[in-house]
C-alpha atoms as a PDB file:
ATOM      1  CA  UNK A   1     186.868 -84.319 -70.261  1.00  0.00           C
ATOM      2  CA  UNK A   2     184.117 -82.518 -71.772  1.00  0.00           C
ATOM      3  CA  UNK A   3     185.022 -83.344 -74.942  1.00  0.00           C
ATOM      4  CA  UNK A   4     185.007 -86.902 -74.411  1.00  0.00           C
ATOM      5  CA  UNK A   5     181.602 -86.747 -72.840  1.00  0.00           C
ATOM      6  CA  UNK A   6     180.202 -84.801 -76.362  1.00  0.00           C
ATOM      7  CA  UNK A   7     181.848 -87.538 -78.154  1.00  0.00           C
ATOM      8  CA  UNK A   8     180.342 -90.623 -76.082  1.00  0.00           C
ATOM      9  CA  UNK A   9     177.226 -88.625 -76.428  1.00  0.00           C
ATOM     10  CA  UNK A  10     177.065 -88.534 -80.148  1.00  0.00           C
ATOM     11  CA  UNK A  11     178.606 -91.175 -80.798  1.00  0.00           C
ATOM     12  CA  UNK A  12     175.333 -92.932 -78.778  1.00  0.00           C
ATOM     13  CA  UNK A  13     172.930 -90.436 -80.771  1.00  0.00           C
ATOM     14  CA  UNK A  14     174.247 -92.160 -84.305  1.00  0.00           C
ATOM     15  CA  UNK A  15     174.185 -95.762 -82.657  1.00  0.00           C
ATOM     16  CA  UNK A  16     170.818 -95.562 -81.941  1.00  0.00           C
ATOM     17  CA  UNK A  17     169.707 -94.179 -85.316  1.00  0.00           C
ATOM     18  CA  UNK A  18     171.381 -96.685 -87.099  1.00  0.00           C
ATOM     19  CA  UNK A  19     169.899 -98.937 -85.425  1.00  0.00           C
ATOM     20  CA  UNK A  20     166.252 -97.259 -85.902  1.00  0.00           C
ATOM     21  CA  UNK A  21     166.770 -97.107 -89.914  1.00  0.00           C
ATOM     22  CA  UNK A  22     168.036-100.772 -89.402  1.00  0.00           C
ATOM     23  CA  UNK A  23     165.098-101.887 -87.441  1.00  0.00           C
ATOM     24  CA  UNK A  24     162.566 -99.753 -90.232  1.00  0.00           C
ATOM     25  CA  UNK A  25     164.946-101.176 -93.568  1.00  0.00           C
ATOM     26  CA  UNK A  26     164.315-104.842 -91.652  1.00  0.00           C
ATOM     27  CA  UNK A  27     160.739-104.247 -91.460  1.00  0.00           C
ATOM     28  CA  UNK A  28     159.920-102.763 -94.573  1.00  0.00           C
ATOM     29  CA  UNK A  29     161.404-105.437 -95.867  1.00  0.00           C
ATOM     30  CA  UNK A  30     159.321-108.264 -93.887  1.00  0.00           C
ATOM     31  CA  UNK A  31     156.662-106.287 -95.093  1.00  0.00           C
ATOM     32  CA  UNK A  32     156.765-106.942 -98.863  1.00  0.00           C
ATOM     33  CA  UNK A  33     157.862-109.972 -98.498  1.00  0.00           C
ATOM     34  CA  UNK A  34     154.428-110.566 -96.800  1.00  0.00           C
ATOM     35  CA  UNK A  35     152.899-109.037 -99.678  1.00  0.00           C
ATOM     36  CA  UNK A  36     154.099-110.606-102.243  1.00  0.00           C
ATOM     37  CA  UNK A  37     153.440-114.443-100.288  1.00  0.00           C
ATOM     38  CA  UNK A  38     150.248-113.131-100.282  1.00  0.00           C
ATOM     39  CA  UNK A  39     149.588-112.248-103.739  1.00  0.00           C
ATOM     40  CA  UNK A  40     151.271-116.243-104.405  1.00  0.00           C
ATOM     41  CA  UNK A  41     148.481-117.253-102.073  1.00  0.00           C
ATOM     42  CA  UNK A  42     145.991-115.533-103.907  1.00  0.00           C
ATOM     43  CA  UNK A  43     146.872-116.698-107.547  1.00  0.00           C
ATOM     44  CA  UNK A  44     146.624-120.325-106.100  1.00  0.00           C
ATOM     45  CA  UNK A  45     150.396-121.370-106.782  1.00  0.00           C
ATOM     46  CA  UNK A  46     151.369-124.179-108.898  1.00  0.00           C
ATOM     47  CA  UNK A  47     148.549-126.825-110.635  1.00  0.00           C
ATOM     48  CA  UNK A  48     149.197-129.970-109.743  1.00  0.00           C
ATOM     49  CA  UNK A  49     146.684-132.966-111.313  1.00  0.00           C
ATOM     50  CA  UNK A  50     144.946-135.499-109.412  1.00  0.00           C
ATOM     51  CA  UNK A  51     146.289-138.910-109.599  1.00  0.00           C
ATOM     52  CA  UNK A  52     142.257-140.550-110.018  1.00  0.00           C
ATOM     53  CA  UNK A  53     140.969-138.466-112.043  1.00  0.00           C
ATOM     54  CA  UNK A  54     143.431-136.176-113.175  1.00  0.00           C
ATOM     55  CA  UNK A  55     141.743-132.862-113.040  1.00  0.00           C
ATOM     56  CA  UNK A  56     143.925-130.222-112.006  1.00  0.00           C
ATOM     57  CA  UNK A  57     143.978-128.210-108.794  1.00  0.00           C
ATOM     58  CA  UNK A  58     146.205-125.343-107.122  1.00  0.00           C
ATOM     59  CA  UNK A  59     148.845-127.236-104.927  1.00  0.00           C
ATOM     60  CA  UNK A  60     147.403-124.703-101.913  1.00  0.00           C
ATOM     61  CA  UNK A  61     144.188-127.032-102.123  1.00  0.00           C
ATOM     62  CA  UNK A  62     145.696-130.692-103.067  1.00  0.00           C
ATOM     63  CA  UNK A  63     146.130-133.268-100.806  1.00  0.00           C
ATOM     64  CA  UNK A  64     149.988-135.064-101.204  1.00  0.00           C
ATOM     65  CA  UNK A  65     150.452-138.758-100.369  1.00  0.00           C
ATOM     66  CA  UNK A  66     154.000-140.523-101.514  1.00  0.00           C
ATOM     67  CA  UNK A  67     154.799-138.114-104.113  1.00  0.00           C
ATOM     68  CA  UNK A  68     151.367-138.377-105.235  1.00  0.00           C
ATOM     69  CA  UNK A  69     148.846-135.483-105.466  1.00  0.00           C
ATOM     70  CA  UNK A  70     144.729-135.992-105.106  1.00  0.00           C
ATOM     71  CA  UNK A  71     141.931-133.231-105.525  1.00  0.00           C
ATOM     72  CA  UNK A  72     140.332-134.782-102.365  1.00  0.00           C
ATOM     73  CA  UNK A  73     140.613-137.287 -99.315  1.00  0.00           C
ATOM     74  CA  UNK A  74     137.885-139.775-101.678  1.00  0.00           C
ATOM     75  CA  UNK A  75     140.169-139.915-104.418  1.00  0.00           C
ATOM     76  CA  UNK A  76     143.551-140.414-102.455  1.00  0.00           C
ATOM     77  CA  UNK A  77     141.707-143.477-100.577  1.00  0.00           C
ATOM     78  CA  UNK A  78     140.463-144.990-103.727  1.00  0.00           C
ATOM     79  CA  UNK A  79     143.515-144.567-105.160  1.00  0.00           C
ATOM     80  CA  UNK A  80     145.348-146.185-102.409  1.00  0.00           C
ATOM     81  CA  UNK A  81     142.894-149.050-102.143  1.00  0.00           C
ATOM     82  CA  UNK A  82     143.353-149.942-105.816  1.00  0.00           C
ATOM     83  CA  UNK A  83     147.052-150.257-105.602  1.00  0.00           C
ATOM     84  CA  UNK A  84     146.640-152.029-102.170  1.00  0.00           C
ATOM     85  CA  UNK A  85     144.071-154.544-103.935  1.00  0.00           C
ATOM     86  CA  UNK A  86     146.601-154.614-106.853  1.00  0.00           C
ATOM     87  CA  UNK A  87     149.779-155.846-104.565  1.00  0.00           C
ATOM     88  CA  UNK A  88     147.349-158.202-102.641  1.00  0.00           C
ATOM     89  CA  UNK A  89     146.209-160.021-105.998  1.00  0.00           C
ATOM     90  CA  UNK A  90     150.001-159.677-107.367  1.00  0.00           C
END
């Protein structure tokens, strides 16, 4: 009986620290991934150019209508004005 109590107790001991180094390997991992979004964040990502006046401008700071990319709100509503004015003359 003893014995079967020493195993039940280790067997719990080695449960629970795989389940720490699990927990640790899990967060360590959360970590860098953290990190390296981060450093994406902080290079600005991918340049996308403004469909007015074409400048280009990290996609982190471009506004995205219909596929369509715009440095700011001015430019996406001009935009969208001139092809509304377009289909209303067509």
């Amino acid at each position: 009986m003893n014995l079967l109590i020493i195993r039940l107790i280790i067997f719990t001991v080695l449960f629970y620290a795989g389940l720490k180094l699990y927990g640790m390997y899990r967060q360590h991992k959360l970590d860098r991934d953290a990190e390296r979004n981060a450093l994406n964040r902080q290079e600005g990502g991918q340049m996308v150019r403004c469909r007015w006046c074409e400048v280009h401008v990290p996609e982190s700071e471009a506004l995205r209508d219909h596929e369509q990319w715009f440095c700011c709100s001015a430019h996406r509503d001009r935009y969208l004005q001139e092809q509304q004015d377009k289909n209303d003359g067509a």
